[in-house]
PDB file of N, CA and C in Angstrom:
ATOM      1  N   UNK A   1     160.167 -73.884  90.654  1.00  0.00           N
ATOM      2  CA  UNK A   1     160.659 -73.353  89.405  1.00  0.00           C
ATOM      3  C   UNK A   1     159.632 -72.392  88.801  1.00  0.00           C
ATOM      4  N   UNK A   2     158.229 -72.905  88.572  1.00  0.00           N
ATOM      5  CA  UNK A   2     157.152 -71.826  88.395  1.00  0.00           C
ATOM      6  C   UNK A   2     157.686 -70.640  89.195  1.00  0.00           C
ATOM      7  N   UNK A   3     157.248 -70.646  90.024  1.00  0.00           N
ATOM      8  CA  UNK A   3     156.773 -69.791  90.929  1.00  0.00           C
ATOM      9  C   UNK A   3     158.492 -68.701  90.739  1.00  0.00           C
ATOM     10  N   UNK A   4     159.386 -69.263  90.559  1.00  0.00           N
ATOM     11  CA  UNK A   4     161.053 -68.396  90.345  1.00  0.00           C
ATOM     12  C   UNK A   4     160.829 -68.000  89.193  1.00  0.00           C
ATOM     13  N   UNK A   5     160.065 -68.262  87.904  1.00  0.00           N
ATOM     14  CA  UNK A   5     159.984 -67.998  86.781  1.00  0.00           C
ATOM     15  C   UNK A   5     159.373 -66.671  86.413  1.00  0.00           C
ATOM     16  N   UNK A   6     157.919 -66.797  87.313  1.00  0.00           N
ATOM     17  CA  UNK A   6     156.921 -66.002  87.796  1.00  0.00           C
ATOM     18  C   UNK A   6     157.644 -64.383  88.770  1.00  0.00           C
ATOM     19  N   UNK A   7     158.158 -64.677  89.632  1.00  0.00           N
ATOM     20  CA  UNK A   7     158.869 -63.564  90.360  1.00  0.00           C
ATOM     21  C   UNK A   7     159.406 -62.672  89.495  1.00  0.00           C
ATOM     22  N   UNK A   8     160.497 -63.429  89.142  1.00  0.00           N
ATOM     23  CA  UNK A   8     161.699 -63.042  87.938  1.00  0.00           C
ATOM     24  C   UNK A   8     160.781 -62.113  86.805  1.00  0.00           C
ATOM     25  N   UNK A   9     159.845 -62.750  86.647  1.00  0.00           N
ATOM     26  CA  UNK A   9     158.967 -62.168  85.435  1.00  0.00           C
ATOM     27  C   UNK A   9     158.310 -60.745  85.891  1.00  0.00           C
ATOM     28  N   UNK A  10     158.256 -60.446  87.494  1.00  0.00           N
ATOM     29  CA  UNK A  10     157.430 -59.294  87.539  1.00  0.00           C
ATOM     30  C   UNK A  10     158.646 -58.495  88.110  1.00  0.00           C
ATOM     31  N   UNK A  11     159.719 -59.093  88.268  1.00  0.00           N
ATOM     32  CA  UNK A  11     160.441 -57.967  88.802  1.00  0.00           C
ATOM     33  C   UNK A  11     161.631 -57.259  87.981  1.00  0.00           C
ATOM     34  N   UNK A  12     161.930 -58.482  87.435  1.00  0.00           N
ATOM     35  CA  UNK A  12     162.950 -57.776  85.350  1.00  0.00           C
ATOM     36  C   UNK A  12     162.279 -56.862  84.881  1.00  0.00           C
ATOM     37  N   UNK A  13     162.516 -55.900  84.326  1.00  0.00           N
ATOM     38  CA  UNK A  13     162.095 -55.015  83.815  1.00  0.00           C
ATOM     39  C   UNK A  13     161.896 -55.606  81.972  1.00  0.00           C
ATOM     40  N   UNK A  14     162.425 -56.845  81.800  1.00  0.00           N
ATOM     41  CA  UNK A  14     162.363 -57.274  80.308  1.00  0.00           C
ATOM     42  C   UNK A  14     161.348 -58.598  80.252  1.00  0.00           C
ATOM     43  N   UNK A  15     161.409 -59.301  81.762  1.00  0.00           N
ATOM     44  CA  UNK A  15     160.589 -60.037  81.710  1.00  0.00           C
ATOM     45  C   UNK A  15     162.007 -61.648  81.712  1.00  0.00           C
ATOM     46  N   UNK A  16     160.984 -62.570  82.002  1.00  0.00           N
ATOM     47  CA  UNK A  16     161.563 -64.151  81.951  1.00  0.00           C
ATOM     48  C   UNK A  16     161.494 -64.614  80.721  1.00  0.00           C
ATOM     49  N   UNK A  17     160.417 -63.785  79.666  1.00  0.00           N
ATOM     50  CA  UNK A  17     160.588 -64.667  78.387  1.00  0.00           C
ATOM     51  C   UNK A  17     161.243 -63.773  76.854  1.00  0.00           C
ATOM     52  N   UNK A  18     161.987 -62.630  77.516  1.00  0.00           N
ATOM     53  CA  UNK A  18     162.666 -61.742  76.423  1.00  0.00           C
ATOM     54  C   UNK A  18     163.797 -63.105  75.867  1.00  0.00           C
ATOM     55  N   UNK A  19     164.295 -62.791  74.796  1.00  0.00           N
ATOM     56  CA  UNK A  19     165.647 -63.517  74.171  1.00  0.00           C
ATOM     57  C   UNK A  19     166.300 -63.543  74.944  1.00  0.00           C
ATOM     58  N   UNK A  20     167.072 -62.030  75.801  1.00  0.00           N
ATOM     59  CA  UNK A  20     168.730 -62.244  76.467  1.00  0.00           C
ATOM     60  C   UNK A  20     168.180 -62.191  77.968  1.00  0.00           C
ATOM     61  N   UNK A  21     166.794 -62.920  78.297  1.00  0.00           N
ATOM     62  CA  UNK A  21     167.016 -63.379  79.865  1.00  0.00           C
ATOM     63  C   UNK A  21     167.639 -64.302  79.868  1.00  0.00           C
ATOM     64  N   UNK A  22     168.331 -64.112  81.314  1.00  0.00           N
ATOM     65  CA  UNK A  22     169.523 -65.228  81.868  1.00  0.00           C
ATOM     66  C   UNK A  22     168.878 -66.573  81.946  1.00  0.00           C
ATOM     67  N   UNK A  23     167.731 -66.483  82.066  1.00  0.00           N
ATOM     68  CA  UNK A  23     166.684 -68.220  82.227  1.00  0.00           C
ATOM     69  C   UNK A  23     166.534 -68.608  80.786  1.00  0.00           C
ATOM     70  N   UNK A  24     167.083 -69.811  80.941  1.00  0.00           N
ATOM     71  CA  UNK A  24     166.797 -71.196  80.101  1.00  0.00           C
ATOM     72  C   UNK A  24     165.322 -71.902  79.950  1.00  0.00           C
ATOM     73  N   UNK A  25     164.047 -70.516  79.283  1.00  0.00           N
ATOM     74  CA  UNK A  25     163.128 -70.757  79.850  1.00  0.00           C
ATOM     75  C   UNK A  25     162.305 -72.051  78.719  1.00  0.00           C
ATOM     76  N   UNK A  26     163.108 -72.139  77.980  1.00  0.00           N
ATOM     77  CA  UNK A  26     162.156 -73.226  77.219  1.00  0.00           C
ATOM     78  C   UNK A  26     162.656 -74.372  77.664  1.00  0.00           C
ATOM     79  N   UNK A  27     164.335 -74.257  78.067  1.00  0.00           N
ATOM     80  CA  UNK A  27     164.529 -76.035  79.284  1.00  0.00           C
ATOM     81  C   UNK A  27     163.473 -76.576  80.048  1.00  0.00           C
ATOM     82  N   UNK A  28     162.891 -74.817  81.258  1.00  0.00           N
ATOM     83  CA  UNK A  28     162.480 -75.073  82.118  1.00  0.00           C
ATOM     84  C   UNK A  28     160.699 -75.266  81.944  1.00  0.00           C
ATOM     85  N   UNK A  29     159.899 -75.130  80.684  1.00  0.00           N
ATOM     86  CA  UNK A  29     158.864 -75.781  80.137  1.00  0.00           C
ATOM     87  C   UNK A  29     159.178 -76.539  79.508  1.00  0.00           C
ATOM     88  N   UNK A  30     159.877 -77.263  78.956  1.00  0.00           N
ATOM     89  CA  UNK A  30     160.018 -78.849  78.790  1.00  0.00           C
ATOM     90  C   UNK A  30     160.090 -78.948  79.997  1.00  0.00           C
ATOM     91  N   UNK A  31     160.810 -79.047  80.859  1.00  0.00           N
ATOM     92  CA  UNK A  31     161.201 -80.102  82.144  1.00  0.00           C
ATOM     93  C   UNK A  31     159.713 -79.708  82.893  1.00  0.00           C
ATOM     94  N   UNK A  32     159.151 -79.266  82.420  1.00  0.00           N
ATOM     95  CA  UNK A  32     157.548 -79.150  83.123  1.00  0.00           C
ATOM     96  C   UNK A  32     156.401 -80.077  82.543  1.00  0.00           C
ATOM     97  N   UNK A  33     156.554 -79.866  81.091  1.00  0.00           N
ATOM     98  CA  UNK A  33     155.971 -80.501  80.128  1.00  0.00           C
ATOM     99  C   UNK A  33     156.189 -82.415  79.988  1.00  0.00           C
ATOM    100  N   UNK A  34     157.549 -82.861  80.562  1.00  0.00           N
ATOM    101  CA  UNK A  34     157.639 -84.233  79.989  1.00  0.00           C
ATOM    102  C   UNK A  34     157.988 -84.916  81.570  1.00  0.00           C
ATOM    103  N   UNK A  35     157.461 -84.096  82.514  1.00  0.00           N
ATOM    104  CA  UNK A  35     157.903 -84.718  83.547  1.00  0.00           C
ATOM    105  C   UNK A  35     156.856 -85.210  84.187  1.00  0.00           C
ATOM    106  N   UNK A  36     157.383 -86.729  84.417  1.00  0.00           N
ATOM    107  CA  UNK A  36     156.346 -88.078  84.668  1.00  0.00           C
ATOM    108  C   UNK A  36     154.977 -88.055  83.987  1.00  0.00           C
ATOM    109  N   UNK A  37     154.739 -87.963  82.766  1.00  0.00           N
ATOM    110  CA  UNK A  37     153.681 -88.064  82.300  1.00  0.00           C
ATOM    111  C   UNK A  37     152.624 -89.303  82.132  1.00  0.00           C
ATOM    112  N   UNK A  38     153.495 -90.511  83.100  1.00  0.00           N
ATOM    113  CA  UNK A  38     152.753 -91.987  83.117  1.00  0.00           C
ATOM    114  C   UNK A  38     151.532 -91.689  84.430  1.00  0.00           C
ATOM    115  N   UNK A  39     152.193 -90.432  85.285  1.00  0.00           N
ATOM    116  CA  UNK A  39     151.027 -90.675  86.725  1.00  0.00           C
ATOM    117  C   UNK A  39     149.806 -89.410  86.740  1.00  0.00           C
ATOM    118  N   UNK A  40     148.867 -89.451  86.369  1.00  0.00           N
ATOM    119  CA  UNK A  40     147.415 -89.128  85.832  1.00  0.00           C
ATOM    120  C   UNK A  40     147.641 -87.584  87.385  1.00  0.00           C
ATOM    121  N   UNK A  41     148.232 -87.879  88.017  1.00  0.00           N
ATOM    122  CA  UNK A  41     147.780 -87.064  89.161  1.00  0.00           C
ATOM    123  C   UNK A  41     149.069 -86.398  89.027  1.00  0.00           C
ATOM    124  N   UNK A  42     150.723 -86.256  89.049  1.00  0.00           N
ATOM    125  CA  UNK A  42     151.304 -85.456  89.134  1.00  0.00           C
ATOM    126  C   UNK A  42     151.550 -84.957  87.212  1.00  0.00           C
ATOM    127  N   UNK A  43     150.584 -85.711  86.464  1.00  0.00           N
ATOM    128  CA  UNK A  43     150.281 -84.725  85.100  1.00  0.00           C
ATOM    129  C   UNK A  43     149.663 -83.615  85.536  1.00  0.00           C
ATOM    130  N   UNK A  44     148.197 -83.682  85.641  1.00  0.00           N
ATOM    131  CA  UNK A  44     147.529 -82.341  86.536  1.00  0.00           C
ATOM    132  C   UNK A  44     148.055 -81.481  86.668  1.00  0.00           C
ATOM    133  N   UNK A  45     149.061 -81.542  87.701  1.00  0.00           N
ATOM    134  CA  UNK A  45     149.797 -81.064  88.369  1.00  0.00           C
ATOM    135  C   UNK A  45     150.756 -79.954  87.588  1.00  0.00           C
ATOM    136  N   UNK A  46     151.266 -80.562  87.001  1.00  0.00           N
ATOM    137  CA  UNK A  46     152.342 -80.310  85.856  1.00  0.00           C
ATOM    138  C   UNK A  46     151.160 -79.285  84.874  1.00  0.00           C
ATOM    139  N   UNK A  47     150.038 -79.597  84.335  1.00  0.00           N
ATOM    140  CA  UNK A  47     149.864 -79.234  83.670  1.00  0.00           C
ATOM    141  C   UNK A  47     148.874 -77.984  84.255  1.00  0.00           C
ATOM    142  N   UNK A  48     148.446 -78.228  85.531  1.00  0.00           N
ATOM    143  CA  UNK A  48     148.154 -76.959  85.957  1.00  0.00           C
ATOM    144  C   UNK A  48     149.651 -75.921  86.451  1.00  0.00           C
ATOM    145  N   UNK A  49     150.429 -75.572  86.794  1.00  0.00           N
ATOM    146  CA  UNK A  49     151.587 -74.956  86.503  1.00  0.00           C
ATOM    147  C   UNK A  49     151.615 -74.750  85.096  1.00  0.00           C
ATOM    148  N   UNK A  50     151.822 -75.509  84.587  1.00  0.00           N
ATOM    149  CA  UNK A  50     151.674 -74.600  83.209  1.00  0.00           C
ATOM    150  C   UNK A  50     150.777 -73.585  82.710  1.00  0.00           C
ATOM    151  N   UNK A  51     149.648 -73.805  83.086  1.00  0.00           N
ATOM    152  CA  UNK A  51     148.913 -72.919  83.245  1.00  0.00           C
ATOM    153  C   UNK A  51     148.960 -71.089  84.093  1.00  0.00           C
ATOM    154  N   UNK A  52     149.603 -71.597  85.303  1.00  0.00           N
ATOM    155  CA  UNK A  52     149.804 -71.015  86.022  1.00  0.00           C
ATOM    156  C   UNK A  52     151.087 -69.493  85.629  1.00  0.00           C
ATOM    157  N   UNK A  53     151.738 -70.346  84.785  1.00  0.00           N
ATOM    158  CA  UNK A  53     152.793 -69.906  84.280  1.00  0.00           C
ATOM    159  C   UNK A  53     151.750 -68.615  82.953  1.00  0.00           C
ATOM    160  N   UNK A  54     151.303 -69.153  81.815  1.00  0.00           N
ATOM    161  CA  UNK A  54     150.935 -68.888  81.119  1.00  0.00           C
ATOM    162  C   UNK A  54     149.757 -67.359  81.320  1.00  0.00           C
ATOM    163  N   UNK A  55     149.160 -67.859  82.338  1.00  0.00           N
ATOM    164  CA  UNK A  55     148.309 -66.666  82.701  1.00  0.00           C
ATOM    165  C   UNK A  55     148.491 -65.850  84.047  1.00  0.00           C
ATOM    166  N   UNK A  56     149.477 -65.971  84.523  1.00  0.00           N
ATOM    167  CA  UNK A  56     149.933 -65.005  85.154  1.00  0.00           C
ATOM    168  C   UNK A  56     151.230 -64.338  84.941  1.00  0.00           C
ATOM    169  N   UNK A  57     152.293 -64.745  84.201  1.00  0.00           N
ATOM    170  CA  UNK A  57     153.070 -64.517  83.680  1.00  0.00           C
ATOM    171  C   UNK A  57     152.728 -62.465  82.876  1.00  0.00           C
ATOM    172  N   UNK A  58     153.452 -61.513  83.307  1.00  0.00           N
ATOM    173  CA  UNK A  58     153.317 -60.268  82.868  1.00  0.00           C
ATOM    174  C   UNK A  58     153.957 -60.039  81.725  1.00  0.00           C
ATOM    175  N   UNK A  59     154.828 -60.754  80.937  1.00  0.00           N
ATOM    176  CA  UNK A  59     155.085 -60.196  79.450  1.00  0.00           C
ATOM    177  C   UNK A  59     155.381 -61.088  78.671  1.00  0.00           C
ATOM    178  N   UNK A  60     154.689 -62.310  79.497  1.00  0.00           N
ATOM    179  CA  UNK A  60     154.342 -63.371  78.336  1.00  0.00           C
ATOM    180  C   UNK A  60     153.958 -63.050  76.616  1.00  0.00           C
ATOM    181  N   UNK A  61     153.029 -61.908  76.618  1.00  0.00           N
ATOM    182  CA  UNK A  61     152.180 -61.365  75.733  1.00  0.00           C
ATOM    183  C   UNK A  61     153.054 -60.219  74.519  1.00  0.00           C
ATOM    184  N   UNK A  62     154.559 -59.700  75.493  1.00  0.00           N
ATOM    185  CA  UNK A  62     155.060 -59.158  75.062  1.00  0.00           C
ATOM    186  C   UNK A  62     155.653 -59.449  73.569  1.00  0.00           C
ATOM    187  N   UNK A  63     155.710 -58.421  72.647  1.00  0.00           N
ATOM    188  CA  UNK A  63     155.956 -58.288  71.344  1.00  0.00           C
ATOM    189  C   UNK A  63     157.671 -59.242  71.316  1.00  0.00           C
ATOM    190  N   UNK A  64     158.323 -58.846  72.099  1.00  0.00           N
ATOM    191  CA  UNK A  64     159.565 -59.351  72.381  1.00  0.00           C
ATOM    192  C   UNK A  64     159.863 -60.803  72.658  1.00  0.00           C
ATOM    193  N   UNK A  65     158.370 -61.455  73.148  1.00  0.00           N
ATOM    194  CA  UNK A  65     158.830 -62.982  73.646  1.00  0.00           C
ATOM    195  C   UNK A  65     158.702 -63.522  72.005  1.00  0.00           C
ATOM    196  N   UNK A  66     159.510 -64.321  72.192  1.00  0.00           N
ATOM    197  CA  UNK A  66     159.317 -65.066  70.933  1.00  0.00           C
ATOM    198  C   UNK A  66     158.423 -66.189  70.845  1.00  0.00           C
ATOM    199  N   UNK A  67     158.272 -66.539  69.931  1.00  0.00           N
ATOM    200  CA  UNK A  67     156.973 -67.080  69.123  1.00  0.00           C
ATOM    201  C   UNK A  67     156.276 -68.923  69.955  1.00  0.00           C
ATOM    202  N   UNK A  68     158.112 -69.166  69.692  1.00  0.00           N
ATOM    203  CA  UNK A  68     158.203 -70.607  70.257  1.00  0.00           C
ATOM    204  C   UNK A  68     157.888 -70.939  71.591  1.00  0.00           C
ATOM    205  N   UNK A  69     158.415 -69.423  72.209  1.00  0.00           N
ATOM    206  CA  UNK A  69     157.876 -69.463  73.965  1.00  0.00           C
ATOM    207  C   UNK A  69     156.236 -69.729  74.107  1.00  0.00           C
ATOM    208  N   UNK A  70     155.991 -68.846  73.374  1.00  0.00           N
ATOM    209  CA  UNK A  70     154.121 -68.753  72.893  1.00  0.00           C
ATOM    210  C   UNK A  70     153.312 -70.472  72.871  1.00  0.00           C
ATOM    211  N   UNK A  71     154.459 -70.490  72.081  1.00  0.00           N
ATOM    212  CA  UNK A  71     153.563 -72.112  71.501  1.00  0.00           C
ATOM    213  C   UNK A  71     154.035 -73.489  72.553  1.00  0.00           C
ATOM    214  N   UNK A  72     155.037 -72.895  73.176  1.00  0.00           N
ATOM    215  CA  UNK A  72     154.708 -74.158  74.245  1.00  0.00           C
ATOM    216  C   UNK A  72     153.957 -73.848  75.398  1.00  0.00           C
ATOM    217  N   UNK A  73     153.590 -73.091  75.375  1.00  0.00           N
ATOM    218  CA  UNK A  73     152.505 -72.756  76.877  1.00  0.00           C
ATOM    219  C   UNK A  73     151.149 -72.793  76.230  1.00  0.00           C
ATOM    220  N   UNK A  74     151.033 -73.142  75.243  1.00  0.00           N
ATOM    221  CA  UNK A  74     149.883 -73.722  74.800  1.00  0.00           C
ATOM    222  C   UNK A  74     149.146 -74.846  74.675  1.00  0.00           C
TER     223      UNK A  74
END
């Protein structure tokens, strides 16, 4: 899912985190964010992807993503 998020993001010309992308992208950071958070090792995991997402992501930064996208990749 990263990594489709990531693609999508360099090859849209608006990006994965504009308003009218077709991705459900704050579903798909929750379902990153709350998934299995009891096992210390696929947290990591989870929470490195998020990362992953966050700083490689190309218009994350953009004036256009909205605010809320911002604050969960934080």
């Amino acid at each position: 899912m990263t990594g489709s998020i990531i693609l999508n993001d360099i090859i849209s010309p608006l990006g994965s985190f504009h308003k009218k992308t077709p991705i459900r992208i704050k579903e798909c950071i929750m379902q990153l964010k709350n998934y299995n958070q009891e096992d210390p090792l696929i947290c990591e995991t989870t929470k490195s992807l998020l990362d992953t997402l966050r700083f490689t992501s190309k218009h994350i930064q953009d004036p256009e993503t909205p605010g809320y996208i911002k604050a969960l990749l934080i």
